[in-house]
Protein backbone atom coordinates (compact mmCIF):
# COMPACT_ATOMS: atom_id res chain seq x y z
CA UNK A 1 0.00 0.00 0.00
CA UNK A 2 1.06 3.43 -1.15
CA UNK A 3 2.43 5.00 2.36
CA UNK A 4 0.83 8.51 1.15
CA UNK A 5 -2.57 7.17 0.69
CA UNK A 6 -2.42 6.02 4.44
CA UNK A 7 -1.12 9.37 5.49
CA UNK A 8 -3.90 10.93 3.90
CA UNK A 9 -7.46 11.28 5.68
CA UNK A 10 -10.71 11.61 4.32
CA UNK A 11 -12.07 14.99 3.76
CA UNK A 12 -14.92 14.58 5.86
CA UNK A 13 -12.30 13.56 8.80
CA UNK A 14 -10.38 16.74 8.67
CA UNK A 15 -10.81 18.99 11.76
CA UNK A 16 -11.75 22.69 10.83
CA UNK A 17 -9.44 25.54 12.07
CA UNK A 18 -10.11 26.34 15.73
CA UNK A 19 -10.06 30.06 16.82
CA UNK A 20 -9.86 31.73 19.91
CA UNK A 21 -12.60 34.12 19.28
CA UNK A 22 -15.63 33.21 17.39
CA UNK A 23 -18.02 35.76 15.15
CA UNK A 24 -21.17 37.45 16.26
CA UNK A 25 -23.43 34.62 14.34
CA UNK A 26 -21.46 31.79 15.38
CA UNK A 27 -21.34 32.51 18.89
CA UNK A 28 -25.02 33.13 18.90
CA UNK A 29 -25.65 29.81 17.65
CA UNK A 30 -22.94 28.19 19.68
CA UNK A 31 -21.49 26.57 16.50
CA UNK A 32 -17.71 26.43 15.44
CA UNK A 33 -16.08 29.02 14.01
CA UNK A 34 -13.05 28.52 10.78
CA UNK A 35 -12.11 32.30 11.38
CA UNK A 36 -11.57 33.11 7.89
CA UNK A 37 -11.46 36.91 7.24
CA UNK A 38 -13.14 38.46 6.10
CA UNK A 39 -16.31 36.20 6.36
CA UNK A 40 -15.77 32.89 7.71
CA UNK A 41 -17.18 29.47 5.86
CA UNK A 42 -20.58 29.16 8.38
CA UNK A 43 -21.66 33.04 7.47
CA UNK A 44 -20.22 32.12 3.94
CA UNK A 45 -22.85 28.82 3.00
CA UNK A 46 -25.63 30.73 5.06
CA UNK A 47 -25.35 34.06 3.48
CA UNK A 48 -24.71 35.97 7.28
CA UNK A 49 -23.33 39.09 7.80
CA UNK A 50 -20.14 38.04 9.32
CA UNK A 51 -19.26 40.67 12.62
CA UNK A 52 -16.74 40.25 15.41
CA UNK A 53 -17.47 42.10 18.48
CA UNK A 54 -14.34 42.81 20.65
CA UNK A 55 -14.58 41.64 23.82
CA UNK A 56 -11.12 43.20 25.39
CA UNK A 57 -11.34 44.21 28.28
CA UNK A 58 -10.06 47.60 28.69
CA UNK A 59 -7.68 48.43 31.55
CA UNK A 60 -8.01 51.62 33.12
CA UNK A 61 -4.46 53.54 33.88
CA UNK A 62 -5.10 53.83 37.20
CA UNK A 63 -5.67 49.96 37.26
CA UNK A 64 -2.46 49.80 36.10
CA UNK A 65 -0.62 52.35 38.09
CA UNK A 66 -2.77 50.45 41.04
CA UNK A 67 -1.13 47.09 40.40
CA UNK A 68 1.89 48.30 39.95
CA UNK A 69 2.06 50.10 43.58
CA UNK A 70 1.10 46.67 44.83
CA UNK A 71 3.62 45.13 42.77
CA UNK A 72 6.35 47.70 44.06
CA UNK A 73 4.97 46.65 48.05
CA UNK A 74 5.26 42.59 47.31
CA UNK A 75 8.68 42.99 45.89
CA UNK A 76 10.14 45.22 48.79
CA UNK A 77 8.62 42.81 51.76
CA UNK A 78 10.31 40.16 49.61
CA UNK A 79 13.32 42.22 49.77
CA UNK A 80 12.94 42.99 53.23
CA UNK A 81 12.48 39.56 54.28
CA UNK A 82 15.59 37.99 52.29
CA UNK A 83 17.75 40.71 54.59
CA UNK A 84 15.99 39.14 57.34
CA UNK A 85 17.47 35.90 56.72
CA UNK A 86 20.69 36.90 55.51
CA UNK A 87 21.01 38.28 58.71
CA UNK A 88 20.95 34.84 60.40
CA UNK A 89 17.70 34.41 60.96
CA UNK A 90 16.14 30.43 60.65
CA UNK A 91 14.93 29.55 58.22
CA UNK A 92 11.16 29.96 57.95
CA UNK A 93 10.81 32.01 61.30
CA UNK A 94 10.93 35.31 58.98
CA UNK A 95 7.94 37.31 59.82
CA UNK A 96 6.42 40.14 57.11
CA UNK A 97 8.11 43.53 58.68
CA UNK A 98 5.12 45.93 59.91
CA UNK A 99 5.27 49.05 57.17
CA UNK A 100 4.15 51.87 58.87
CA UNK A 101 3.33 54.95 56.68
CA UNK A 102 4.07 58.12 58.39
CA UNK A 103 1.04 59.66 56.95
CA UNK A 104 -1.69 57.36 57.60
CA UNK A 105 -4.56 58.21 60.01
CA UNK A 106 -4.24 57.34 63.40
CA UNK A 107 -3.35 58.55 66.73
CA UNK A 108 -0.32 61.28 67.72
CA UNK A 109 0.71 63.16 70.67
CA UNK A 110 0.62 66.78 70.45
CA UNK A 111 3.26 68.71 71.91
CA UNK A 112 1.67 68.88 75.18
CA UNK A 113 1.70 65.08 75.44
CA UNK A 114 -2.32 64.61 74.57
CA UNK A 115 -3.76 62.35 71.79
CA UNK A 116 -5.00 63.74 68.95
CA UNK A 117 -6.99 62.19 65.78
CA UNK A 118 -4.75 63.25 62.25
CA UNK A 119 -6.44 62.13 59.31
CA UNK A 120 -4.56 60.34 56.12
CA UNK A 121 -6.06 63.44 53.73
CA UNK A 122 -3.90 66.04 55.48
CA UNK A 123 -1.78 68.13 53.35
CA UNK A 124 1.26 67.53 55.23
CA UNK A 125 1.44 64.57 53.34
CA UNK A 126 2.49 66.57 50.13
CA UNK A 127 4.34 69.24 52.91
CA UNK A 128 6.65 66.48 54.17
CA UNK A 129 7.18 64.13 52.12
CA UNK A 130 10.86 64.54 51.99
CA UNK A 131 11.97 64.98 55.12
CA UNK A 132 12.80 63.20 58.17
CA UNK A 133 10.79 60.95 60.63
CA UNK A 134 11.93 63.52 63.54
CA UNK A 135 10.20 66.55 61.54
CA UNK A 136 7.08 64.77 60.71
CA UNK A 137 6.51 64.21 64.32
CA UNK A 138 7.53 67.39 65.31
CA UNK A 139 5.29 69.45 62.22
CA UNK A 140 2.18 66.75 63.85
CA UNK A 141 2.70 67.78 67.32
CA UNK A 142 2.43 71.35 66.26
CA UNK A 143 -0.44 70.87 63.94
CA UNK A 144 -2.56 69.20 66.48
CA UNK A 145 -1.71 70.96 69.45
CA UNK A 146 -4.81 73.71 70.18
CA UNK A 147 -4.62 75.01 73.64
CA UNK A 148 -1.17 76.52 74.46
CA UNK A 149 -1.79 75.34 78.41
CA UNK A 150 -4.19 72.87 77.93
CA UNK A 151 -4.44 71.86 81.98
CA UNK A 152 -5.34 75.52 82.89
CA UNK A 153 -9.00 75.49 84.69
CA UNK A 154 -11.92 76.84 82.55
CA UNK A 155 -12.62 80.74 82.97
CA UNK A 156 -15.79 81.53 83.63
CA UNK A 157 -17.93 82.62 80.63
CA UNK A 158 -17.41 86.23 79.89
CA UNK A 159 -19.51 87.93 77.57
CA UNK A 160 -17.69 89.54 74.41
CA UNK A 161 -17.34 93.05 74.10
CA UNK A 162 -19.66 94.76 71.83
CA UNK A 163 -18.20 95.67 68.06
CA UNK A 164 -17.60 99.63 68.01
CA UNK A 165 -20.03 101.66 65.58
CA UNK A 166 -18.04 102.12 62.08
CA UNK A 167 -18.60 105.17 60.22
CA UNK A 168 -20.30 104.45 56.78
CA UNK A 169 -16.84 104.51 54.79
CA UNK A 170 -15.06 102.55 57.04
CA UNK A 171 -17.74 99.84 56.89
CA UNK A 172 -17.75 99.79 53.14
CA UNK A 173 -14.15 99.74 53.10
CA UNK A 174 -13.98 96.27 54.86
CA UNK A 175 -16.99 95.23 53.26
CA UNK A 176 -15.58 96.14 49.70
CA UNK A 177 -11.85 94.19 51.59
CA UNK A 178 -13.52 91.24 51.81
CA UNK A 179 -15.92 90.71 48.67
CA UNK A 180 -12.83 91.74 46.70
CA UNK A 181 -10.19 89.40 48.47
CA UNK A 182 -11.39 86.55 50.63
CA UNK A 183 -15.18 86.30 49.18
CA UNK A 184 -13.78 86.16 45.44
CA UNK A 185 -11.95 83.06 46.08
CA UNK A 186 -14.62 81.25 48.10
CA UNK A 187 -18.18 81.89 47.34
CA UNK A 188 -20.02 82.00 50.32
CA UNK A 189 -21.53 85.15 50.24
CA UNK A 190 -23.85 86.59 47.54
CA UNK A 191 -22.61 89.90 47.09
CA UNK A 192 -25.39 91.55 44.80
CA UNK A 193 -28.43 89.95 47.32
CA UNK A 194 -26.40 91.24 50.58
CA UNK A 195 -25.61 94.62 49.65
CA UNK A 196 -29.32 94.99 48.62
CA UNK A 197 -30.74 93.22 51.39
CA UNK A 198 -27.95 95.65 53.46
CA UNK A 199 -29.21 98.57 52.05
CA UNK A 200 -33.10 98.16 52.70
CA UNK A 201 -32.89 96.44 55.61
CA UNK A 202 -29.81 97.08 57.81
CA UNK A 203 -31.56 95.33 61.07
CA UNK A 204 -33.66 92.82 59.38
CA UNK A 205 -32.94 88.81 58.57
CA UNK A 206 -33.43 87.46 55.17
CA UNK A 207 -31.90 84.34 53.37
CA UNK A 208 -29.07 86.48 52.03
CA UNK A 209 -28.37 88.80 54.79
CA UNK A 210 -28.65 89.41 58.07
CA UNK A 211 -26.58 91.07 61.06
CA UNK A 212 -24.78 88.09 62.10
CA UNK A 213 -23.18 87.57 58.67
CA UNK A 214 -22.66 91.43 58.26
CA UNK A 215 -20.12 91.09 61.59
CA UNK A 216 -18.17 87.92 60.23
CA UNK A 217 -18.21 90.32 56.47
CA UNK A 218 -16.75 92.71 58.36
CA UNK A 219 -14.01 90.73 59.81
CA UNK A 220 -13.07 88.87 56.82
CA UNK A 221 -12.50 92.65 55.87
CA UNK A 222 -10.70 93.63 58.80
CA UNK A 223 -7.71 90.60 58.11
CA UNK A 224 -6.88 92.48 54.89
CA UNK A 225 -6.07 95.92 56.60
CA UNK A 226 -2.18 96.78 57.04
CA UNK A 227 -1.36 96.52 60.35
CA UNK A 228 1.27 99.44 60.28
CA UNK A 229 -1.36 101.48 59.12
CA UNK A 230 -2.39 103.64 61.77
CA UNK A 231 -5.59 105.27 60.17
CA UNK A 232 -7.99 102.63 60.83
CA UNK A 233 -9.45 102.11 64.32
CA UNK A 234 -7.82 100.01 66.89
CA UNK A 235 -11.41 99.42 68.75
CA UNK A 236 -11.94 96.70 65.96
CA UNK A 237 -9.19 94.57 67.87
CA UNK A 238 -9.92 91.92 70.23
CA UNK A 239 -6.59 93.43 71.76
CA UNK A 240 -6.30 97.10 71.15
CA UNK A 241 -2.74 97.23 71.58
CA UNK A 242 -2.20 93.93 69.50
CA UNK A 243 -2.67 94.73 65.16
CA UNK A 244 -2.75 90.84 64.74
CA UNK A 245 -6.00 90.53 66.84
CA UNK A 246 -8.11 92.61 63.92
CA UNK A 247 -11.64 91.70 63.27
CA UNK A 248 -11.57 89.59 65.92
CA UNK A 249 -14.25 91.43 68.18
CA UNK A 250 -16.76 90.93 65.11
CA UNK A 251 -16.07 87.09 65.82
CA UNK A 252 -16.32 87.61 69.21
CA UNK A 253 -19.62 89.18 68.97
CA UNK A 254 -20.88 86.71 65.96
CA UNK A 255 -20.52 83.65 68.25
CA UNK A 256 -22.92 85.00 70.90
CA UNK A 257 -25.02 86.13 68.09
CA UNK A 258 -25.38 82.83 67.19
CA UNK A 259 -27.24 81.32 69.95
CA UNK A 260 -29.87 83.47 69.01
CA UNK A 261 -29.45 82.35 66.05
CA UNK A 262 -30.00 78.85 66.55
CA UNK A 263 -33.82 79.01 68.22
CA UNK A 264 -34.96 80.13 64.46
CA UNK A 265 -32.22 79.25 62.05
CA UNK A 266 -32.51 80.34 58.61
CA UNK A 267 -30.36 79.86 55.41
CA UNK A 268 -28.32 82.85 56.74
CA UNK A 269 -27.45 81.08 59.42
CA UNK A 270 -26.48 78.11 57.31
CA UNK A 271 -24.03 80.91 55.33
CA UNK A 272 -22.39 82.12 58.60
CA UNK A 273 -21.54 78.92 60.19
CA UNK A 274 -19.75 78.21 56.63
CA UNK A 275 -17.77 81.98 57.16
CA UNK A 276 -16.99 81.19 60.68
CA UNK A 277 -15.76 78.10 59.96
CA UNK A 278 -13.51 79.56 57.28
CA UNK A 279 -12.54 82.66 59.32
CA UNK A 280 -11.15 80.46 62.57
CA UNK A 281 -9.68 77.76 60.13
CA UNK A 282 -8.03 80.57 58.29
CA UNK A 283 -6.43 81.83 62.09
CA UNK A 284 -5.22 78.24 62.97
CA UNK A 285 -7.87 77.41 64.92
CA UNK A 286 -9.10 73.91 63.63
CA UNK A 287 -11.05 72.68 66.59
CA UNK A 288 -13.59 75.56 66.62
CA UNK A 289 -13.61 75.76 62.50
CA UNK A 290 -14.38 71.63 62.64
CA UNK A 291 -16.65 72.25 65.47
CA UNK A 292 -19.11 75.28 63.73
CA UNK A 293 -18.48 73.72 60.10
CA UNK A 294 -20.35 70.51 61.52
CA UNK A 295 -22.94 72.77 62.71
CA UNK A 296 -23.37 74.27 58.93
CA UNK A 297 -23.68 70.79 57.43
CA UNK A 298 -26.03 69.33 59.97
CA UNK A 299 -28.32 72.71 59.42
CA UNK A 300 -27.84 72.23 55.87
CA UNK A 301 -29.65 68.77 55.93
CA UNK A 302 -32.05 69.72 58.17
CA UNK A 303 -32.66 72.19 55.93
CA UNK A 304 -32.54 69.83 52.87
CA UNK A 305 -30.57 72.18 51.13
CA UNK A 306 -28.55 69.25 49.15
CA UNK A 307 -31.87 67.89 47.60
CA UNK A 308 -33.39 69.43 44.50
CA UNK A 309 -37.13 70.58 44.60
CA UNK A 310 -38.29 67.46 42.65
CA UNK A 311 -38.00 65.62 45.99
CA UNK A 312 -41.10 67.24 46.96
CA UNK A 313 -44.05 65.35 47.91
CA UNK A 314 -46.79 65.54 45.13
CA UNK A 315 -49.22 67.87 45.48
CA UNK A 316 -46.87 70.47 47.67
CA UNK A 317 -46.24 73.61 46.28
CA UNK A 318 -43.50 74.52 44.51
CA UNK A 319 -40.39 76.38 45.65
CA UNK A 320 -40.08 80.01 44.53
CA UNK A 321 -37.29 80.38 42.15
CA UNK A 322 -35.60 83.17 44.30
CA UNK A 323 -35.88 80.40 47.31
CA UNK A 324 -34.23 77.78 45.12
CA UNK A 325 -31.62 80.07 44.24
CA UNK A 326 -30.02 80.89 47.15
CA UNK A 327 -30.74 77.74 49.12
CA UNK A 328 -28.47 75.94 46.31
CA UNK A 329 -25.73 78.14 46.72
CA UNK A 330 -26.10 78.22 50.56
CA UNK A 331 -25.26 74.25 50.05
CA UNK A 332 -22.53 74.59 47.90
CA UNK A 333 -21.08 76.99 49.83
CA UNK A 334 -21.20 74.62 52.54
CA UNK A 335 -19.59 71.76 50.32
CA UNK A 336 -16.87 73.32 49.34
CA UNK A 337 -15.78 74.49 53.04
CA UNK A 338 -16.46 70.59 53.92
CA UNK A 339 -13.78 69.60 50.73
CA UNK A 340 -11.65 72.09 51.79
CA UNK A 341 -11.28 70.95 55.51
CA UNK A 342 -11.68 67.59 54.48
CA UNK A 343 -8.05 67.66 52.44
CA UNK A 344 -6.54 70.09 54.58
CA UNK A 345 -6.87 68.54 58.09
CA UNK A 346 -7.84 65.11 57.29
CA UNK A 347 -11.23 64.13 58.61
CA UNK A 348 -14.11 62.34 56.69
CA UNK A 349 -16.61 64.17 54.48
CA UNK A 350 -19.97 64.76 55.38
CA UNK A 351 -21.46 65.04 51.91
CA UNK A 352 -20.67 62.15 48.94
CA UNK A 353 -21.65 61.90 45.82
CA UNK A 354 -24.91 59.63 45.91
CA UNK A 355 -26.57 62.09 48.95
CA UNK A 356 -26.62 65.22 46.52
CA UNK A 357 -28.79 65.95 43.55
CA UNK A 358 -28.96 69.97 43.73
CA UNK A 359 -27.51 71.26 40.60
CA UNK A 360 -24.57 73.95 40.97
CA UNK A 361 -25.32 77.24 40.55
CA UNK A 362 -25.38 78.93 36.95
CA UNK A 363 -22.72 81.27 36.05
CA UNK A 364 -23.71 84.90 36.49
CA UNK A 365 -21.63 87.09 34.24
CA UNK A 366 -22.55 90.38 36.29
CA UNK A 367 -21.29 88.47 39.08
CA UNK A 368 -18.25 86.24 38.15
CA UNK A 369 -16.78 88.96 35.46
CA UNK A 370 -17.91 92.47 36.22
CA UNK A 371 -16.29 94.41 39.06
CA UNK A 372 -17.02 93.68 42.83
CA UNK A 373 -20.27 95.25 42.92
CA UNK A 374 -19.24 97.12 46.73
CA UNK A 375 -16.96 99.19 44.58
CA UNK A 376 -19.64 100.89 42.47
C-alpha cells in the first residue's frame, strides 16, 4: 500500500481551524467558528453578515498604576524579608516587617503630650514628604496641638465686648476688603443679594443677609487691613494694643449672636456657620472651625438644602425660584468648606456623591466677570 494514501485522511475527517474568538453569528448559535477573514465558511454557506465584536477588556491607567504600587509593596517585603534571613535568621521564622506609613490616620501626641486624631487626607502629606521621621513628628505635634496650656482650669464665661459703631466709609471699606479678596476666592456670600438686602434692611434677617453675617463680612474685611497702618481704628481689635488681633471682636460678637441664632435658624445662618468656619480655620484654629463647620452641614440637611425641589411630595407647592436660588448656593457653599477641611486637616466628608442631587449654581456674568459690585 502506497504510504501517502495512508497518510492521507478523508475529507470529511479533517478537523476545521479552531479560533480563539468566534463571530457574532457563530457565537449566537454556539457553533464552530473557521475564522476566515473576512467572512468565515458558516456566514459564507448561510449568506450571514459576518461581525466580530471585541470583547477586550479595557484596563483603566489607574488599574495599572494600582497594580503596579502593589507590585512595588510585594517585591520590597520580599526584599525585606531575604535581609531578614541573611542576617541569620532560621529559616522559615521570617515574619512580614510591619510598614508603617508616616502619613496614615491614626493617633499622635501633640506637643503637650495629649492624643490627637490626624487624618490620612492632610496636606502635610504633600508638605513632608521629603523629610525626616523627627520633623514629621515634630510638624504633627504642632499641627494638632490647640490650647497653648491645655491643663489651665476653665474661665468663667465672659460675655464679648460689643463691636464699636463704624462710620459708613469705614464699613464699606472692609466690606468692599472682603468681597474683593477673601469672598472672590470662596463663594459664600452673595454679594449683589447682601448689599441689597444691606441697604433696605440694615436690622432685618433674610436668606441672604442678616446682622450676624454682616459682623463675620466685616471681619473677613478687617484681616486684609495693614497693620502698620495707623488710620484705621484700633477698637476693631480683640486686643487694642495687639494689630494681629483685627476683626476679631466681630467674631467675638458673631458667636454670641449665634445662639440666638439657633432658636430660628434660617439659610443665613447656614451661610455664617460656613464663614466662621472659614474665618477660625483661616487663624489656625481647627477645633472651633471643625466644630461650627459641623454645625453648617447638619443645618444644611435639616434644611434639605442638598436635595433638588423634585424631591417634593406631590401635590406640595412649589419652591419660589428666588428660594431655590439661594438655598443651592447656601449648600454649595457649605460643600466646598467641607472639601476644603476635608483635604486640609484630614477628617471624613460629610457630603458624597450619591446624597446630593442639587444642581450647581449657573454662572452669572454680572457676578463672576464684572467688578465687585461694593466698589460701584
Amino acid at each position: 500500500m502506497d504510504p501517502a494514501a495512508t497518510d492521507a485522511k478523508p475529507e470529511k475527517l479533517q478537523k476545521r481551524p479552531r479560533v480563539s474568538t468566534a463571530c457574532d453569528a457563530c457565537r449566537k448559535r454556539r457553533a464552530k467558528c473557521d475564522g476566515v477573514k473576512p467572512t468565515c465558511g458558516r456566514c459564507t454557506s448561510l449568506a450571514l453578515k459576518c461581525l466580530l465584536t471585541c470583547l477586550t477588556l479595557q484596563i483603566t491607567k489607574d488599574v495599572v498604576n494600582a497594580l503596579q504600587m502593589r507590585i512595588d509593596s510585594l517585591e520590597k517585603e520580599l526584599s525585606d524579608l531575604k535581609m531578614d534571613k541573611g542576617d541569620g535568621s532560621k529559616e522559615g521564622t521570617a515574619t512580614p516587617p510591619v510598614v508603617a506609613d508616616a502619613f496614615a490616620g491614626g493617633l499622635a501626641f501633640n506637643s503637650h503630650g495629649e492624643l490627637r486624631f490626624y487624618g490620612p487626607t492632610s496636606s502635610y502629606r504633600a508638605i513632608l514628604a521629603d523629610v525626616t521621621e523627627s520633623s514629621v513628628e515634630a510638624a504633627r505635634a504642632w499641627s494638632l496641638t490647640r490650647a497653648p496650656i491645655p491643663y489651665a482650669p476653665p474661665l468663667d464665661p465672659q460675655l464679648p465686648r460689643r463691636p464699636p459703631v463704624l462710620s459708613s466709609d469705614f464699613s464699606a471699606k472692609l466690606i468692599g476688603l472682603a468681597f474683593e479678596h477673601a469672598f472672590s476666592q470662596f463663594g459664600l456670600v452673595d454679594e449683589r443679594s447682601f448689599l441689597q438686602d444691606l441697604t433696605t434692611s440694615a436690622t432685618s434677617r433674610t436668606p441672604h443677609y442678616s446682622p450676624l453675617l454682616l459682623h463675620l463680612v466685616l471681619a473677613f474685611g478687617a484681616r486684609y487691613l495693614d497693620p502698620a497702618d495707623t488710620s484705621w481704628p484700633r477698637e476693631i481689635c480683640s486686643d487694642p494694643s495687639d494689630p494681629s488681633t483685627r476683626g476679631d471682636v466681630f467674631v467675638d460678637w458673631a458667636r454670641l449672636a449665634i445662639d440666638g441664632e439657633f432658636k430660628h435658624p434660617d439659610v443665613s445662618t447656614v451661610t455664617s456657620l460656613t464663614c466662621l468656619s472659614v474665618y477660625l480655620g483661616g487663624m489656625a484654629c481647627d477645633g472651633p472651625a471643625l466644630m461650627f463647620h459641623a454645625q453648617s452641614v447638619a443645618m444644611a440637611e435639616d434644611f434639605g438644602l442638598h436635595l433638588d425641589n423634585h424631591h417634593l411630595q406631590i401635590g406640595s407647592r412649589s419652591i419660589p425660584p428666588a428660594l431655590r436660588d439661594v438655598r443651592r448656593k447656601a449648600f454649595w457653599a457649605a460643600f466646598q468648606v467641607d472639601v476644603l477641611n476635608s483635604i486640609y486637616i484630614g477628617r471624613r466628608p460629610h457630603w458624597f456623591q450619591d446624597d446630593v442631587d442639587v444642581p450647581n449654581p449657573p454662572i452669572d456674568n454680572d457676578v463672576d466677570f464684572d467688578p465687585p459690585a461694593c466698589t460701584s
